[in-house]
N, C-alpha and C. Protein backbone atom coordinates (compact mmCIF):
# COMPACT_ATOMS: atom_id res chain seq x y z
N UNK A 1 -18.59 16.74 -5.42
CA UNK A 1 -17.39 15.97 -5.72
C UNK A 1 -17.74 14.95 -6.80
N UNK A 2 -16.81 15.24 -7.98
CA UNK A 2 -16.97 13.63 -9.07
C UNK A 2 -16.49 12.21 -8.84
N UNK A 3 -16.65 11.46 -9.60
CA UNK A 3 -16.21 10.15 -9.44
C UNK A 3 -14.56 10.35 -9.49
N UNK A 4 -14.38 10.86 -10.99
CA UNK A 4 -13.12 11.31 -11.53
C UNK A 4 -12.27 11.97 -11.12
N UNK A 5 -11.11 11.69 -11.37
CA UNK A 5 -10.15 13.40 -11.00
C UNK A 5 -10.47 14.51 -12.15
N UNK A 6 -10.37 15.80 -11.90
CA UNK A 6 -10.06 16.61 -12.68
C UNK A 6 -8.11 16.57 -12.33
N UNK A 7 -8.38 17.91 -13.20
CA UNK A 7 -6.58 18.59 -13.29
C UNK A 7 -6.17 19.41 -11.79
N UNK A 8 -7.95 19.80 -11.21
CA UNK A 8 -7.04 20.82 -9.52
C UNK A 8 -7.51 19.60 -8.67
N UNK A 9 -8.43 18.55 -8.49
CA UNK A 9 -8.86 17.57 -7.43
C UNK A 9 -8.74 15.94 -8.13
N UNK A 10 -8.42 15.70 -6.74
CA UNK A 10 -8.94 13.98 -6.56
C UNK A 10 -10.48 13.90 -6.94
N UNK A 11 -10.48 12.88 -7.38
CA UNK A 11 -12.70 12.20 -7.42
C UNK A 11 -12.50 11.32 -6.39
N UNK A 12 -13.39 11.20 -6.06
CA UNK A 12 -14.14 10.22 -4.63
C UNK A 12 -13.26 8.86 -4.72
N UNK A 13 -13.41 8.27 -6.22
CA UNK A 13 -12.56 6.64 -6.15
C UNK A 13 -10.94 7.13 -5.81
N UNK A 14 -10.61 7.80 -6.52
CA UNK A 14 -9.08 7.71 -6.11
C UNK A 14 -9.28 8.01 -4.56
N UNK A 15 -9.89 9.18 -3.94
CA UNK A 15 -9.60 9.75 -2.33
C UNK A 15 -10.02 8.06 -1.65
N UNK A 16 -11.52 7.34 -2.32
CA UNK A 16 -11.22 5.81 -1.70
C UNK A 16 -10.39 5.01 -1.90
N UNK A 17 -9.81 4.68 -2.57
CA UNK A 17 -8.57 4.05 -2.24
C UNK A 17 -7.39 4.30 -1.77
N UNK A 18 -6.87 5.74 -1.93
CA UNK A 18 -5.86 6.41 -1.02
C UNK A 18 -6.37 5.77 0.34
N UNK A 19 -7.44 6.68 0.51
CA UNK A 19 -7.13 5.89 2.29
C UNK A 19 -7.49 5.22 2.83
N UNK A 20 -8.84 3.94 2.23
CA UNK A 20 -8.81 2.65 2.77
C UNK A 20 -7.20 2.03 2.71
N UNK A 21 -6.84 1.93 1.52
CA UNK A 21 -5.27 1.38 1.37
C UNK A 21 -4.41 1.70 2.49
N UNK A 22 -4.61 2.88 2.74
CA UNK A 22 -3.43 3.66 4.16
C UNK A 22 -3.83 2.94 5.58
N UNK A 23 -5.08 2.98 5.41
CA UNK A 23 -6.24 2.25 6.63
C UNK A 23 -5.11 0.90 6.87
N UNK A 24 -5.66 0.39 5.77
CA UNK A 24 -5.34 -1.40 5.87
C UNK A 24 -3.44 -1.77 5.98
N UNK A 25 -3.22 -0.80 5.23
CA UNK A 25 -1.50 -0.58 5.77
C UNK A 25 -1.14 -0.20 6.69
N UNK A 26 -1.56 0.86 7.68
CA UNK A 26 -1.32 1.15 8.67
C UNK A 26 -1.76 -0.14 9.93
N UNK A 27 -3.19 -0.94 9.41
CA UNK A 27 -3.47 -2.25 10.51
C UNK A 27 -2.64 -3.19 10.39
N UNK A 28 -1.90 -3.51 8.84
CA UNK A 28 -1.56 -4.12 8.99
C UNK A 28 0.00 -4.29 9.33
N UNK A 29 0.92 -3.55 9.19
CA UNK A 29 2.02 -3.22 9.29
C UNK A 29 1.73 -3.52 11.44
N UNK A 30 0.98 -2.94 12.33
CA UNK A 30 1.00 -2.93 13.53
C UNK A 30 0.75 -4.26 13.81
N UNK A 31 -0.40 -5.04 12.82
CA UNK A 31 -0.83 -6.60 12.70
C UNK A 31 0.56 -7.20 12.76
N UNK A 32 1.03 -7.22 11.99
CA UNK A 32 2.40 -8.12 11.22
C UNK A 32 3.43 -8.11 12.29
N UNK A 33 3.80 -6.88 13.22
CA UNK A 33 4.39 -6.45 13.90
C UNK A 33 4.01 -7.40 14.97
N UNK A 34 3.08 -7.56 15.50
CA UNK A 34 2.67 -8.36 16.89
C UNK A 34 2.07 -9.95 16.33
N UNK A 35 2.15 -10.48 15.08
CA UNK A 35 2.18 -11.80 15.00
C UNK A 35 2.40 -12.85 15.40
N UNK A 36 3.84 -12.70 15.82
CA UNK A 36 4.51 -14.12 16.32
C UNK A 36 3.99 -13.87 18.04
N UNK A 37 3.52 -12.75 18.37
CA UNK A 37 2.82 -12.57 19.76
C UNK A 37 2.05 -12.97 20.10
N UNK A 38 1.16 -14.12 19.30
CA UNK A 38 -0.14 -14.53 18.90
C UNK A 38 -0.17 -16.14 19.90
N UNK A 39 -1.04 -16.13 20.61
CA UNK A 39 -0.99 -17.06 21.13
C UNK A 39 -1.16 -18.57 20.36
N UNK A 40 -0.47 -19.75 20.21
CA UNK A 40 -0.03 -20.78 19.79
C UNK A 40 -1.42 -21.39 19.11
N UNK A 41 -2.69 -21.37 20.08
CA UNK A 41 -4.18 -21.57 19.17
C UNK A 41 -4.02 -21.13 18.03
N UNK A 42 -3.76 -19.78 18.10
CA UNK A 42 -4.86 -18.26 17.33
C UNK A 42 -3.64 -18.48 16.13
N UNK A 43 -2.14 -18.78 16.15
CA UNK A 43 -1.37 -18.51 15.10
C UNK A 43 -1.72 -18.54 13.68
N UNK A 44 -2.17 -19.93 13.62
CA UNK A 44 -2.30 -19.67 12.40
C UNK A 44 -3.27 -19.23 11.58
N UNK A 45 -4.89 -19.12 12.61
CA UNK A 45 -5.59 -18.37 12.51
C UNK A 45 -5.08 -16.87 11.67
N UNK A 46 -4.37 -16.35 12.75
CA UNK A 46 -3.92 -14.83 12.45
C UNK A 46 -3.01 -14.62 11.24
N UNK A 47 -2.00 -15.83 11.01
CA UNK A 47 -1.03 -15.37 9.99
C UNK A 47 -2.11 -15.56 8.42
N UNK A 48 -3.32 -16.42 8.50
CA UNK A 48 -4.37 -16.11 7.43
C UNK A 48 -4.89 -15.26 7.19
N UNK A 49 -5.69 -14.69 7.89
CA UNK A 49 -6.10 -13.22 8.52
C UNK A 49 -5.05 -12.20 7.91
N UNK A 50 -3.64 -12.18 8.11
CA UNK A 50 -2.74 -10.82 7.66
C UNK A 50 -2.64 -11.57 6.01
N UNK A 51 -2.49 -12.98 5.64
CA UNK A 51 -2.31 -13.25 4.49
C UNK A 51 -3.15 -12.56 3.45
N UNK A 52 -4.45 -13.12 3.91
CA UNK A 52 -5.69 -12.75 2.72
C UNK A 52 -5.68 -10.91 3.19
N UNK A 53 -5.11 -10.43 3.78
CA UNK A 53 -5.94 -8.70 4.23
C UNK A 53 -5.04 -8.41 3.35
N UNK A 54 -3.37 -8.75 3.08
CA UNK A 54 -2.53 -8.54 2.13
C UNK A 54 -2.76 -9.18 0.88
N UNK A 55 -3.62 -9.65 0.70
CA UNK A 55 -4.12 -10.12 -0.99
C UNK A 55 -5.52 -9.01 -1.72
N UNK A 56 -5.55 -8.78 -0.49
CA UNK A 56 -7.01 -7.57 -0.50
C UNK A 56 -6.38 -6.52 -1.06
N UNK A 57 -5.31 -5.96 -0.48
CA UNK A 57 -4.21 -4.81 -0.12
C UNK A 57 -4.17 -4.98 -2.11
N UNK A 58 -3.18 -6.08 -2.21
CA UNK A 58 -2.97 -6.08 -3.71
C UNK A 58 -3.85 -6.05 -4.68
N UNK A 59 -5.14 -6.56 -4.57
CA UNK A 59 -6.33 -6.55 -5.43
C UNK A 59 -6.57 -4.72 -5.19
N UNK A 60 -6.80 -4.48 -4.31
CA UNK A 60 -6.80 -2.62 -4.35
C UNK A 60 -5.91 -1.65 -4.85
N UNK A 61 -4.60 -2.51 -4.57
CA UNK A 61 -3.47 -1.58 -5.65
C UNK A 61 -3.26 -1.42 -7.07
N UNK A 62 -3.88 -3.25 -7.25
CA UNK A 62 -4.27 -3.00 -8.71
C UNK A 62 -5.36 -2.35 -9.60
N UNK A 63 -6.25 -2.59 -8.44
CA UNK A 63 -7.41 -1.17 -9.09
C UNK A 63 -7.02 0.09 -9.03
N UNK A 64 -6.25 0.61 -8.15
CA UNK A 64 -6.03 1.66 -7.70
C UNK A 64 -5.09 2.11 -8.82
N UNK A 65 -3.97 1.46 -9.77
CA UNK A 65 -3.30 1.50 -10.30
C UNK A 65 -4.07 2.03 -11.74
N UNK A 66 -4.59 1.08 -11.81
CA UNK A 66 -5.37 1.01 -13.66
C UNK A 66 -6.25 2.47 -13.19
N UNK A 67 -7.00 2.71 -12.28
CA UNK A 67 -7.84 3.76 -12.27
C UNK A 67 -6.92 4.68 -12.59
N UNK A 68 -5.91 5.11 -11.55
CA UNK A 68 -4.83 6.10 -11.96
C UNK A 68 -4.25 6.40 -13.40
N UNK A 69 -4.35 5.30 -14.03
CA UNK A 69 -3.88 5.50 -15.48
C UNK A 69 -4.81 5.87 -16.36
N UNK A 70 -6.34 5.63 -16.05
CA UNK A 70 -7.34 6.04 -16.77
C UNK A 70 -8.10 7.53 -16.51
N UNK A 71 -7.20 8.04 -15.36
CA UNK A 71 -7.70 9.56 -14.96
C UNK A 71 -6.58 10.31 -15.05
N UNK A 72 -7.02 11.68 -15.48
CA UNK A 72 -5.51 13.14 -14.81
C UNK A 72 -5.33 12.86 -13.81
N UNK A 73 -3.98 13.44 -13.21
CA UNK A 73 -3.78 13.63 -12.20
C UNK A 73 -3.65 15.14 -11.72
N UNK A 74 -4.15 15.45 -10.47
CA UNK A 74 -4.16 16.73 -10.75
C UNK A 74 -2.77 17.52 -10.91
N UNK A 75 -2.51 18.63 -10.87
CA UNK A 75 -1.38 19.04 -11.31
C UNK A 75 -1.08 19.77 -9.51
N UNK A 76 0.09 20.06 -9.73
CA UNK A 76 0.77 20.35 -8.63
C UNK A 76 0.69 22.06 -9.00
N UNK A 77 0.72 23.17 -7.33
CA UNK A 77 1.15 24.55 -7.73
C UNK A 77 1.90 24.74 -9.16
N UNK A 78 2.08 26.30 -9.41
CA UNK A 78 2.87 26.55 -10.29
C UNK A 78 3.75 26.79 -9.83
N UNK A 79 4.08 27.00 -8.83
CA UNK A 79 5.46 27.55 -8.53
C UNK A 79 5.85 26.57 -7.22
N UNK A 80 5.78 25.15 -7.93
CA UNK A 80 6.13 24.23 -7.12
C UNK A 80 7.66 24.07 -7.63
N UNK A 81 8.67 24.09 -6.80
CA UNK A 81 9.95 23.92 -7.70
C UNK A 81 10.46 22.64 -8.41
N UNK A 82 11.29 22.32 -9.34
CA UNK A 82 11.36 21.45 -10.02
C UNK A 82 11.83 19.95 -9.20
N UNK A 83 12.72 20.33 -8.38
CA UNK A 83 12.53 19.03 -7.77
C UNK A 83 11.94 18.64 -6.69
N UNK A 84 10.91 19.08 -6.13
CA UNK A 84 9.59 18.33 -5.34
C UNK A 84 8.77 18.17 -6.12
N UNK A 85 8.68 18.37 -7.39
CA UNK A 85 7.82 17.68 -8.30
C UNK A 85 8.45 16.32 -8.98
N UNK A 86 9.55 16.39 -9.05
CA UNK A 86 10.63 15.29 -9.28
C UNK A 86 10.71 13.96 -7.89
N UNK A 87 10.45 14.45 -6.80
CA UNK A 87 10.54 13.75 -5.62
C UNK A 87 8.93 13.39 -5.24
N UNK A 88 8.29 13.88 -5.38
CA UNK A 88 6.71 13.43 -5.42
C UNK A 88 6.11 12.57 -7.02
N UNK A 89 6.80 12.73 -7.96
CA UNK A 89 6.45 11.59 -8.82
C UNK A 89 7.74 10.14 -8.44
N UNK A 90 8.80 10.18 -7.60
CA UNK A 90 9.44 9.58 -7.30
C UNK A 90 8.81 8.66 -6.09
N UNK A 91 8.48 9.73 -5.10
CA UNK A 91 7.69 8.74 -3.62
C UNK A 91 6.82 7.76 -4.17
N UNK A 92 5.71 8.79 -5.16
CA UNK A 92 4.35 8.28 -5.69
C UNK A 92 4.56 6.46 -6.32
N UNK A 93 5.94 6.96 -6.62
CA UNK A 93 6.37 5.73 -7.89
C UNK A 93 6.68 4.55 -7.14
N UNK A 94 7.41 4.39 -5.97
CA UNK A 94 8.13 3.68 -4.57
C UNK A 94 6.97 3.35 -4.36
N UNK A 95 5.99 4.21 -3.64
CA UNK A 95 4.84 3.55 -3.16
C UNK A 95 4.14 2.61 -3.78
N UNK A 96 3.68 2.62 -4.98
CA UNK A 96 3.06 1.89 -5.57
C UNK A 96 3.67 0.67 -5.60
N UNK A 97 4.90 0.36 -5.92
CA UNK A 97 5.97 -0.41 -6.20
C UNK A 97 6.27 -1.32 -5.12
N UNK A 98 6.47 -0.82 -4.09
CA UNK A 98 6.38 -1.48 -2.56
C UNK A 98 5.18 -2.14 -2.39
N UNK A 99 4.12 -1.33 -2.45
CA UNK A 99 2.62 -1.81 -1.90
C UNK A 99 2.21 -2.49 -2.72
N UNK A 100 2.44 -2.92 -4.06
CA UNK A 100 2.04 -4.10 -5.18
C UNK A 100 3.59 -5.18 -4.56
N UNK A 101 4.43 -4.60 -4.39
CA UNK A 101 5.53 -6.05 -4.11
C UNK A 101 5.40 -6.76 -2.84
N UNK A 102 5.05 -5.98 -1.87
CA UNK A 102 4.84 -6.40 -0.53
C UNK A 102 4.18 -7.82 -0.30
N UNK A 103 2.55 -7.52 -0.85
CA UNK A 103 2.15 -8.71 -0.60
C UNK A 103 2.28 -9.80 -1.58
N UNK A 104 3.19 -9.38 -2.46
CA UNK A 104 3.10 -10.87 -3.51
C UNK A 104 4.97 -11.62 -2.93
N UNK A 105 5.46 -10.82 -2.17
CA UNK A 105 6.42 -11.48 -1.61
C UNK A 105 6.21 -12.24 -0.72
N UNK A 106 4.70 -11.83 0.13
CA UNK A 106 4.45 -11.91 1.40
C UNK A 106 3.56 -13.55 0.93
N UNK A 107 3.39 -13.46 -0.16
CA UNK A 107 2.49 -14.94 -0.95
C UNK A 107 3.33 -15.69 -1.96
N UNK A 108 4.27 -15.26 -2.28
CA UNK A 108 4.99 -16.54 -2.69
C UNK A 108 5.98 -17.06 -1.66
N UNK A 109 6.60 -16.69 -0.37
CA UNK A 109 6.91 -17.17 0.81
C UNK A 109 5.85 -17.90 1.35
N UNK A 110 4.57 -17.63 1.58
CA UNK A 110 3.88 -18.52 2.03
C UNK A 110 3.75 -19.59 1.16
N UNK A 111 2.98 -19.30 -0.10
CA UNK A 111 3.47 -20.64 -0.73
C UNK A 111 4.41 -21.95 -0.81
N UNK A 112 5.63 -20.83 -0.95
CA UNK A 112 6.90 -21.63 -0.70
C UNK A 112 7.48 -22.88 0.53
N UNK A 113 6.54 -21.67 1.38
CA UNK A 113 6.95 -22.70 2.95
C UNK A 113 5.64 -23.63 3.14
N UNK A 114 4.85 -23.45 1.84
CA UNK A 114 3.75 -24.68 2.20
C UNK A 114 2.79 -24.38 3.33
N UNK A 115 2.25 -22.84 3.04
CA UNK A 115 1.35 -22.58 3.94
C UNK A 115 0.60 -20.97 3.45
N UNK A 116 -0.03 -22.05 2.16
CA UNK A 116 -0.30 -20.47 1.23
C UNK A 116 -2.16 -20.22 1.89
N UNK A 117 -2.50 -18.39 2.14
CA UNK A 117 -3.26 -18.46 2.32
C UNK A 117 -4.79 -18.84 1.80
N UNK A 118 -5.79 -19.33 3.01
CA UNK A 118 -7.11 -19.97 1.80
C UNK A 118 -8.06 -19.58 2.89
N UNK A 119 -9.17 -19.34 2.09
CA UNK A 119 -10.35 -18.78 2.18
C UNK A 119 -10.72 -20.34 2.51
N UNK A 120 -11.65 -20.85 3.65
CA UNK A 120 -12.47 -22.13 4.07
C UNK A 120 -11.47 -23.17 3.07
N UNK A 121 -12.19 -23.99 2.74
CA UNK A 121 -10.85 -25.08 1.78
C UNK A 121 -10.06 -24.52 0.33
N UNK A 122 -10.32 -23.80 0.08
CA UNK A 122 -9.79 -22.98 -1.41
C UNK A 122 -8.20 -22.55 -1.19
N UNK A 123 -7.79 -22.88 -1.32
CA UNK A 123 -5.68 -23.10 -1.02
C UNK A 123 -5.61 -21.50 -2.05
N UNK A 124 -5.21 -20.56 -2.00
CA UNK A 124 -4.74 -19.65 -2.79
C UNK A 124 -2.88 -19.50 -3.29
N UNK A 125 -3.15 -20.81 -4.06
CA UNK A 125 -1.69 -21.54 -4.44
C UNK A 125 -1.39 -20.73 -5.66
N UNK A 126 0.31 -20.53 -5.73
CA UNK A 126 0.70 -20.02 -6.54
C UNK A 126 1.67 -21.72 -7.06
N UNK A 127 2.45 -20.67 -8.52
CA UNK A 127 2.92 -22.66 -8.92
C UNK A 127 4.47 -22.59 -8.82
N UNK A 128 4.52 -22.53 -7.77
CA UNK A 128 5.88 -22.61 -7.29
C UNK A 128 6.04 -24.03 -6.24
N UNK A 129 7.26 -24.53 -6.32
CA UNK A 129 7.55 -25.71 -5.17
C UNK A 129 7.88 -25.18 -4.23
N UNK A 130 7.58 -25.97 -2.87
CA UNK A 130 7.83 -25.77 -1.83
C UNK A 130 9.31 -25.94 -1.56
N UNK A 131 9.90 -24.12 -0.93
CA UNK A 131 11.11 -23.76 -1.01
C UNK A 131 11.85 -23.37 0.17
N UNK A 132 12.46 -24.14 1.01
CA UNK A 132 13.12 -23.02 2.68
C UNK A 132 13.79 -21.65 2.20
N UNK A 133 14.70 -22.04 0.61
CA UNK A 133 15.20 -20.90 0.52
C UNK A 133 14.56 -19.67 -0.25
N UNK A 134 13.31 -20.23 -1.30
CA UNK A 134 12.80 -19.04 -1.38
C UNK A 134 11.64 -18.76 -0.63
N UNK A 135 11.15 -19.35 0.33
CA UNK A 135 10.37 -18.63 1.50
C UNK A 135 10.98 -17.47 2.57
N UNK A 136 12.35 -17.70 2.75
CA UNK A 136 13.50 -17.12 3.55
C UNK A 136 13.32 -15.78 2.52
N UNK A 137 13.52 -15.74 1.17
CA UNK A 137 14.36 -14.86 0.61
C UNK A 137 13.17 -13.87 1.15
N UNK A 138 11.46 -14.48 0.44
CA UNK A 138 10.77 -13.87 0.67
C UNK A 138 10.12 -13.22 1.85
N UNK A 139 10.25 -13.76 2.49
CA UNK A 139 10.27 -13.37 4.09
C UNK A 139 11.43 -11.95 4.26
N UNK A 140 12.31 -12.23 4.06
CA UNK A 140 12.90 -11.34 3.66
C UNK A 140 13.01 -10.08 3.53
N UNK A 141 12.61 -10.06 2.33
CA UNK A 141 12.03 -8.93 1.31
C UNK A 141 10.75 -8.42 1.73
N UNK A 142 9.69 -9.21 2.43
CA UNK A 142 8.89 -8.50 3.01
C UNK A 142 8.95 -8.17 3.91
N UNK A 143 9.96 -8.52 4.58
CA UNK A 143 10.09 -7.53 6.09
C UNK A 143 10.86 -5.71 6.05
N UNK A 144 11.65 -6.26 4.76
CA UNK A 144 12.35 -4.65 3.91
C UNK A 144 11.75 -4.17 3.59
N UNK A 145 10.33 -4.31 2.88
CA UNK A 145 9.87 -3.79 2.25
C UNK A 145 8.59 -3.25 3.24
N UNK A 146 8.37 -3.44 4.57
CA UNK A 146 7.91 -3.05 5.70
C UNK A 146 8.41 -1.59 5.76
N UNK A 147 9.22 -1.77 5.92
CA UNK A 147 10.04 -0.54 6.79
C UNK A 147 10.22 0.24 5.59
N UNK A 148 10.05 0.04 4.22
CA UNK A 148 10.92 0.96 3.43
C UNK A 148 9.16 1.63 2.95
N UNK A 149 8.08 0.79 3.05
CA UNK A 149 6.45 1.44 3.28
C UNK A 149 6.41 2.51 4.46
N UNK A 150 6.96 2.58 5.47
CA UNK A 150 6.91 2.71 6.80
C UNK A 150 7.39 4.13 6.32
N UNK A 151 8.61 4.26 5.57
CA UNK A 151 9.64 5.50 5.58
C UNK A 151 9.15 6.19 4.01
N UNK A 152 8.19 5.71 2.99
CA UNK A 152 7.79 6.06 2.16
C UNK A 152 6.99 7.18 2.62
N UNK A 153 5.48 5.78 2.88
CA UNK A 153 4.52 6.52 3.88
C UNK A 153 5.05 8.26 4.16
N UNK A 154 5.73 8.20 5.32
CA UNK A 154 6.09 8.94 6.03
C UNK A 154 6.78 10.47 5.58
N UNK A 155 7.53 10.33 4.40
CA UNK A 155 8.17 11.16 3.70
C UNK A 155 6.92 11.72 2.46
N UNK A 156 5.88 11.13 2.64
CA UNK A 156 4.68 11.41 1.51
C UNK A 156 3.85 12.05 2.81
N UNK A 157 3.61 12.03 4.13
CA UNK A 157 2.48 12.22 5.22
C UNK A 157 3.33 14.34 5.62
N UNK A 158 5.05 13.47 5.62
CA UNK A 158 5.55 14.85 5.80
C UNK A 158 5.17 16.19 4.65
N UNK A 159 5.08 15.26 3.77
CA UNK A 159 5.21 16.47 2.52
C UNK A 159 3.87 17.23 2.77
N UNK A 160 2.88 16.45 2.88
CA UNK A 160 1.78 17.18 2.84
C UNK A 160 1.35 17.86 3.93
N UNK A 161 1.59 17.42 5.00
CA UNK A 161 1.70 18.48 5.90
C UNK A 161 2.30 19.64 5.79
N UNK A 162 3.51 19.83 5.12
CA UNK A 162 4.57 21.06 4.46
C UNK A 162 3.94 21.86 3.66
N UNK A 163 2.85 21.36 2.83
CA UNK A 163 2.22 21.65 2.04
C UNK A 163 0.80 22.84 2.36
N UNK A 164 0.25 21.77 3.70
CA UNK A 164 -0.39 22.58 4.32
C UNK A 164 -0.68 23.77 5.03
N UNK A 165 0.59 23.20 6.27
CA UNK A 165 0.76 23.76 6.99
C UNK A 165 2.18 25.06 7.12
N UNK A 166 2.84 25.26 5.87
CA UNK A 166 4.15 25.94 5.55
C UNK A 166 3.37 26.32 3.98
N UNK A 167 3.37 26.18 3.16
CA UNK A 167 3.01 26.74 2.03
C UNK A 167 1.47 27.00 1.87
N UNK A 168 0.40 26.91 2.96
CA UNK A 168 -0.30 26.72 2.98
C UNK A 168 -1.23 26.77 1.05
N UNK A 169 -1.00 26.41 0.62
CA UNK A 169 -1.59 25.76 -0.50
C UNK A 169 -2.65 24.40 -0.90
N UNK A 170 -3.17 23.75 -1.51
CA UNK A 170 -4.43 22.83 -1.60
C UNK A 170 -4.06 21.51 -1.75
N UNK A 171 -2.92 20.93 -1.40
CA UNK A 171 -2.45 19.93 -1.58
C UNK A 171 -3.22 18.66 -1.06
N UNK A 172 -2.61 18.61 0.54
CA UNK A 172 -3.57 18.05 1.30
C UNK A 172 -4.71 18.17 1.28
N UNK A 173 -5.86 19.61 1.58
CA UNK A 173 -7.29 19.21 1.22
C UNK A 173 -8.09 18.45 0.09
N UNK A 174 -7.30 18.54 -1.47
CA UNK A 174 -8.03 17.73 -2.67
C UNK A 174 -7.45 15.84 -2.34
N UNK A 175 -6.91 15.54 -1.17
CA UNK A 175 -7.31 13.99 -1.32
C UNK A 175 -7.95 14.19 0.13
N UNK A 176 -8.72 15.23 0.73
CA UNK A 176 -9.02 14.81 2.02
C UNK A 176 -10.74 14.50 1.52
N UNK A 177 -11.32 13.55 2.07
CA UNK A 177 -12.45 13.79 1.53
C UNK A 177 -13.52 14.47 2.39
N UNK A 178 -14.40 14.98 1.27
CA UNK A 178 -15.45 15.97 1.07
C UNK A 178 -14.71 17.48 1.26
N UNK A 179 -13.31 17.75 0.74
CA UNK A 179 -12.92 18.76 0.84
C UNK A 179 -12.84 19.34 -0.63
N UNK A 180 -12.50 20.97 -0.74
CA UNK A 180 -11.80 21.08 -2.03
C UNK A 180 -11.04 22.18 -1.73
């Protein structure tokens, strides 16, 4: 296996970040979910903890991003029909889009409400004033943008299973790793 993609496979960096990223979305989406469950000590402990794991999330999407633009992608069957190739550069496109907006909604709400996350004393401040209404908006928007990851995800997990397991074709195995 290469670093790189070719035109029929994933390389090792893209298959790593596909699914650490899925990893850390999938903890954290169940994280985020049981937050306010958090006993009154541990709160704000924990809402740091999901802050910085979602600043991680974004520092990986943006690598994940630029790498993607600096490699092929592989190509899909030939006789993939025209619009699941139209709907898989569409998911592909959502996803990215969500998972880079997510946590910068999820950090200028914190900011906003004056409770931006920090590593030991290091404040990870953005330069915005402290806002009820744009912490709300953002709060918001990251809770939509939960569920609309949730139903992305999901419509990208279906496909490839379809892929696999109904067209049986190489879809799924070139991001599974050590497969080809």
């Amino acid at each position: 296996m290469t670093l790189r993609n070719t035109t029929s496979e994933y390389g090792s960096v893209a298959k790593f970040f596909h699914w650490l990223i899925f990893l850390l979305l999938l903890c954290m989406i169940i994280y985020g979910y049981f937050l306010d469950d958090l006993p009154k000590d541990f709160k704000s402990t924990g809402y740091n903890i999901h802050k910085l794991t979602g600043l991680t999330i974004l520092t990986l999407m943006l690598l994940r991003l630029g790498w993607a633009l600096l490699n092929p992608k592989p190509v899909l069957p030939f006789n993939t029909p025209s619009w699941q190739k139209q709907g898989e550069r569409l998911v592909h496109f959502l996803l990215y889009i969500t998972v880079i907006a997510m946590p910068v909604v999820g950090w200028i709400g914190s900011v906003a409400s004056g409770h931006a996350p920090h590593i030991a004393s290091i404040q990870l401040e953005l330069p915005l004033e402290q806002s009820k209404a744009i912490a709300d908006t953002a709060f918001f928007l990251h809770d939509k943008l939960a569920i609309a990851i949730i139903v992305l995800v999901s419509i990208h997990a279906l496909a490839a299973l379809y892929h696999h397991f109904i067209k049986r074709d190489n879809i799924l195995r070139r991001m599974m790793p050590h497969c080809r």
